[in-house]
Protein backbone atom coordinates (compact mmCIF):
# COMPACT_ATOMS: atom_id res chain seq x y z
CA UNK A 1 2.98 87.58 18.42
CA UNK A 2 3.11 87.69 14.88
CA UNK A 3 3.06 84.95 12.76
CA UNK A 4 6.49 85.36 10.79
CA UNK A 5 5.63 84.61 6.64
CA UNK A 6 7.55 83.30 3.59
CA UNK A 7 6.19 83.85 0.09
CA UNK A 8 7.31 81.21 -2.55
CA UNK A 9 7.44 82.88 -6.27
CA UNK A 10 8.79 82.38 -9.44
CA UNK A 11 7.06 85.27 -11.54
CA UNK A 12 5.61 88.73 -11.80
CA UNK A 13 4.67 88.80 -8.22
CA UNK A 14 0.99 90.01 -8.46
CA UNK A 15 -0.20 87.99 -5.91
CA UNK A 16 2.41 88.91 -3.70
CA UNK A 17 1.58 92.17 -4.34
CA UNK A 18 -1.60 91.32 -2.93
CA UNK A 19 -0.27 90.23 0.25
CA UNK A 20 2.10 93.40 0.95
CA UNK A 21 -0.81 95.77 -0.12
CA UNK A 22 -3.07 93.56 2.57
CA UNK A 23 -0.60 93.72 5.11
CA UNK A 24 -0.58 97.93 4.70
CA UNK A 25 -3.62 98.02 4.59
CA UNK A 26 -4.32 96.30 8.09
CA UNK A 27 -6.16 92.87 6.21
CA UNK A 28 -3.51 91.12 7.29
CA UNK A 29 -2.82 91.97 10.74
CA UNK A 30 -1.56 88.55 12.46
CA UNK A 31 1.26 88.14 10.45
CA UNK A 32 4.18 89.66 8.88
CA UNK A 33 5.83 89.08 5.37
CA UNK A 34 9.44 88.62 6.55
CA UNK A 35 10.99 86.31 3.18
CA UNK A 36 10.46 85.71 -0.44
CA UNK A 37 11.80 83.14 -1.83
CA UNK A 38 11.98 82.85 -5.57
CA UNK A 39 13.39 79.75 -7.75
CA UNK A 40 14.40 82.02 -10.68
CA UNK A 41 16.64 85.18 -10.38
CA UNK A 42 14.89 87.35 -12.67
CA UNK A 43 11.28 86.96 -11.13
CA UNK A 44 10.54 90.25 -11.06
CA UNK A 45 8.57 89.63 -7.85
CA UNK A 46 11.84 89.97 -6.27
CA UNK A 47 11.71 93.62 -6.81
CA UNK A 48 8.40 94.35 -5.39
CA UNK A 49 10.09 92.50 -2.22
CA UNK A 50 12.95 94.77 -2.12
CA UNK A 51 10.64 97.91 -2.88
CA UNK A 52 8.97 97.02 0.33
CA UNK A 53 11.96 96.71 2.73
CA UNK A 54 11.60 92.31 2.42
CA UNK A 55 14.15 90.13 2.84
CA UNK A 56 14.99 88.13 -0.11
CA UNK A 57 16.41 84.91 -1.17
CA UNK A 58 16.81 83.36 -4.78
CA UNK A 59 17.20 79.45 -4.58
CA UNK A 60 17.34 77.21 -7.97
CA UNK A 61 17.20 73.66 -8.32
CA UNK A 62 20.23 73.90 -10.99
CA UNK A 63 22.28 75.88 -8.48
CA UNK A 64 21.58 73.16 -5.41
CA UNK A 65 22.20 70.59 -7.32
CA UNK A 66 19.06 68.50 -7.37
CA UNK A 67 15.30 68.41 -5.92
CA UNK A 68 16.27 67.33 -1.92
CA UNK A 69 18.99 69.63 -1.91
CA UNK A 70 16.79 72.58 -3.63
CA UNK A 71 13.95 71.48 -0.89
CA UNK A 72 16.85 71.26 1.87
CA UNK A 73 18.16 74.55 1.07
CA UNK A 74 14.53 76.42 1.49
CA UNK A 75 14.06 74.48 4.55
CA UNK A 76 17.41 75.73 5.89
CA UNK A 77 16.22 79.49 5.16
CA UNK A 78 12.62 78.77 6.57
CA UNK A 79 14.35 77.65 9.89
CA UNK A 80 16.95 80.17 10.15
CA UNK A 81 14.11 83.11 9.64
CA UNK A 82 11.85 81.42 12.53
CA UNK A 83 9.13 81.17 9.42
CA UNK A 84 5.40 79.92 10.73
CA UNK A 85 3.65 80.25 7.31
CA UNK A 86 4.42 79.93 3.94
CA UNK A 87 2.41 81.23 1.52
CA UNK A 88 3.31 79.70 -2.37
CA UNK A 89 2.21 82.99 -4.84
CA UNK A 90 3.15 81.49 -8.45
CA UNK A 91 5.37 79.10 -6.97
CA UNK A 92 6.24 77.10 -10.12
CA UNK A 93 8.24 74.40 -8.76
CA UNK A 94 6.42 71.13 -7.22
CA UNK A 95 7.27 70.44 -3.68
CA UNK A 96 7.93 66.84 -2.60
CA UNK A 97 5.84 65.03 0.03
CA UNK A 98 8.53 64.64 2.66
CA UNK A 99 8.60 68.88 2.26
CA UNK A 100 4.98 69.01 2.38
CA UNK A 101 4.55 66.68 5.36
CA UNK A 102 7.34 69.19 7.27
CA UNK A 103 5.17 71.90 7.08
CA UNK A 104 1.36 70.06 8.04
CA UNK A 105 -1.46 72.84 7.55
CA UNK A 106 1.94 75.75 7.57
CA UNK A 107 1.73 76.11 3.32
CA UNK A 108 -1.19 77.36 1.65
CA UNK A 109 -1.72 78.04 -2.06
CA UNK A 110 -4.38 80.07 -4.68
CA UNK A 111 -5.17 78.33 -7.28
CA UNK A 112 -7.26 79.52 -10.23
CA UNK A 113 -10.40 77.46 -10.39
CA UNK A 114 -12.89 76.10 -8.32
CA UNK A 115 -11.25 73.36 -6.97
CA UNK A 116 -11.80 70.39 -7.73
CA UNK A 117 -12.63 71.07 -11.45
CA UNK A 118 -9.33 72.27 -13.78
CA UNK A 119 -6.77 71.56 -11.05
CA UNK A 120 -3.80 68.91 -10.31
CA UNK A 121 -0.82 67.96 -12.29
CA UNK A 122 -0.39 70.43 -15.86
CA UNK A 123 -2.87 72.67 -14.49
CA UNK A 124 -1.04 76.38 -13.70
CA UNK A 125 -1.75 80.25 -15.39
CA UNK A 126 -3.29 79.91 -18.32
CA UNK A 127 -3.73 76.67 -19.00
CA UNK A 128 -6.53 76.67 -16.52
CA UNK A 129 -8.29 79.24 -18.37
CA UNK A 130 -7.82 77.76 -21.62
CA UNK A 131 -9.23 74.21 -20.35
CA UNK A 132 -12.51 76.17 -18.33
CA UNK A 133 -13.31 78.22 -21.50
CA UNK A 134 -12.58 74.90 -23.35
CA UNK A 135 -15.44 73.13 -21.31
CA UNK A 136 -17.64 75.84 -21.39
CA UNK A 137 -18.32 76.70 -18.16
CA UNK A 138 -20.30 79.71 -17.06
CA UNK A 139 -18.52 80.01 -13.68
CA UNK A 140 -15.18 79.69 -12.90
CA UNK A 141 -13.59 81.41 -10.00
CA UNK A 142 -10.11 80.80 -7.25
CA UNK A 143 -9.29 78.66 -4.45
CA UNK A 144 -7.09 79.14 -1.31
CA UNK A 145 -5.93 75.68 0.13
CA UNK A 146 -3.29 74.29 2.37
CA UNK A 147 -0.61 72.32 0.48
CA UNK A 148 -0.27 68.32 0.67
CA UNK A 149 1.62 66.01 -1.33
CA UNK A 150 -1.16 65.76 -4.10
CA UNK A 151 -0.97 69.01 -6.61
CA UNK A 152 -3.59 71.13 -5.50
CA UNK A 153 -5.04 68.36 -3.27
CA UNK A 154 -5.10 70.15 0.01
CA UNK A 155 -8.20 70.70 2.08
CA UNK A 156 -9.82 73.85 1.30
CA UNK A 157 -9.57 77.31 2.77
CA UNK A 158 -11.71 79.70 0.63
CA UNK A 159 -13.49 79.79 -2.75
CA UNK A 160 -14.45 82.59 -4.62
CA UNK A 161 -17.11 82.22 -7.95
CA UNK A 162 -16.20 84.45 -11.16
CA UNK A 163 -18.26 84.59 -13.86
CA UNK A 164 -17.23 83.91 -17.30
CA UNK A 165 -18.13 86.49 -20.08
CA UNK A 166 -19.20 86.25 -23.54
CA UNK A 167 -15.94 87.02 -25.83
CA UNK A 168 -13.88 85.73 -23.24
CA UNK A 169 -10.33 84.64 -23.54
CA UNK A 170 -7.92 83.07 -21.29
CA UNK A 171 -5.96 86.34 -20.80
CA UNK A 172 -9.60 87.98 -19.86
CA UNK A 173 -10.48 85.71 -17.63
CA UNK A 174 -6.82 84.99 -16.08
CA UNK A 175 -6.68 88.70 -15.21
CA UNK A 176 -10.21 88.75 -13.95
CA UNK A 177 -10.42 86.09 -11.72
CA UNK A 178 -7.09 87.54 -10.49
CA UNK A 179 -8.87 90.66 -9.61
CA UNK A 180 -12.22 89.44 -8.61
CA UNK A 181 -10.76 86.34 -6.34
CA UNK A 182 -6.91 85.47 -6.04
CA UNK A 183 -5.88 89.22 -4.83
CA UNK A 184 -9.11 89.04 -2.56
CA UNK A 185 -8.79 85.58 -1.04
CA UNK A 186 -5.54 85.22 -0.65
CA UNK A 187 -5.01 88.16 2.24
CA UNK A 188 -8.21 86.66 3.42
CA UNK A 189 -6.81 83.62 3.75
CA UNK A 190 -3.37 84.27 5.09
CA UNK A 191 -4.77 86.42 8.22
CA UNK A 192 -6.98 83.27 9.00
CA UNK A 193 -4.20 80.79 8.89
CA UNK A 194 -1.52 83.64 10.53
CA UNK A 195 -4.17 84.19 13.61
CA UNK A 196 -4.62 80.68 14.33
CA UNK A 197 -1.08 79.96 14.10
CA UNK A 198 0.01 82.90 16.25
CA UNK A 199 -2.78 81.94 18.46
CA UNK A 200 -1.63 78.28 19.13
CA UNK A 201 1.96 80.57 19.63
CA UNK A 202 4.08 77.69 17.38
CA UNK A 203 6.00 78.15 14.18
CA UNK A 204 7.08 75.61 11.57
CA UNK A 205 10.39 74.56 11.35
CA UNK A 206 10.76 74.27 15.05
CA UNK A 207 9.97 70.25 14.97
């Protein structure tokens, strides 16, 4: 059976992208993008969903009124769809704990660095460019883990190394370690978690 995914965005969608393109492609075999959520209407993520047949939601924290509602309402969805995994793709919205602890080892996230240098709280997109070419570091690189109530604290799926080039700048080096490790992980990553999860034959949300 397969496992039944969300993907949580709020932007362009690339890594999302990366996912549906994986799932053609027969990467990701043990599970099926069924939802994407986004928490702003004009992500334009939302249209690669809709190119591909997906289900879509849009859920704002301004519209529900609040964090536990907007956390409440996504929960509601997750249940509703029979959702076993949920992937966050440029999810720019911090979960709570009490959401996180709902979902134990069910949400995984990419993160772009090698975790655990240039990650937690202020580090997203560029800014974790800007801070490795800041430091100077030769290798940088991306990092699939599950999701736990400490920003980008989760235990660790997959890293991939990317080297950093002379000339350099953050947009260089966003877009490359996109390409050389976040598009490549991430499938990687999601069939792992979708097989085991279909394997054990339990999806999140049921509890």
């Amino acid at each position: 059976m397969l496992t039944k995914i969300a993907v949580l965005i709020s932007g362009g969608g690339t890594n999302l992208q990366a996912l549906i393109d994986a799932e053609k492609s027969g990467i990701l075999k043990s599970g099926k993008i069924v939802l994407v959520i986004s928490n702003r209407s004009d992500a334009y993520g939302l249209v690669r969903a809709r190119d591909n047949g997906i289900e879509t939601a849009v859920i704002t924290r301004k519209a529900s009124g609040g964090q536990e509602r907007f956390e409440e309402n996504i929960k509601a969805l997750l249940k509703e769809r029979g959702i076993g995994l949920i992937i966050l793709a440029g999810f720019m919205s911090i979960l709570s704990a009490d959401f996180t602890a709902a979902y134990p080892k069910r949400i995984i996230n990419v993160h772009p660095s090698l975790i655990p240098s240039f990650c937690g709280k202020g580090f997203y997109g560029l800014k974790v460019h800007e801070a490795a070419l800041a430091k100077g570091v030769k290798v940088t690189g991306a990092t699939v883990h599950f999701v736990n109530e400490i920003p980008d604290g989760g235990e660790i799926i997959l890293q991939k190394a990317v080297y950093v080039e002379d000339g350099d700048t953050p947009e260089t080096l966003q877009r490359r370690v996109m390409e050389q490790a976040e598009w490549i992980l991430l499938p990687q990553a999601a069939e792992m978690v979708s097989k085991e999860i279909s394997e054990k034959g339990d999806a999140y949300g049921k509890k």
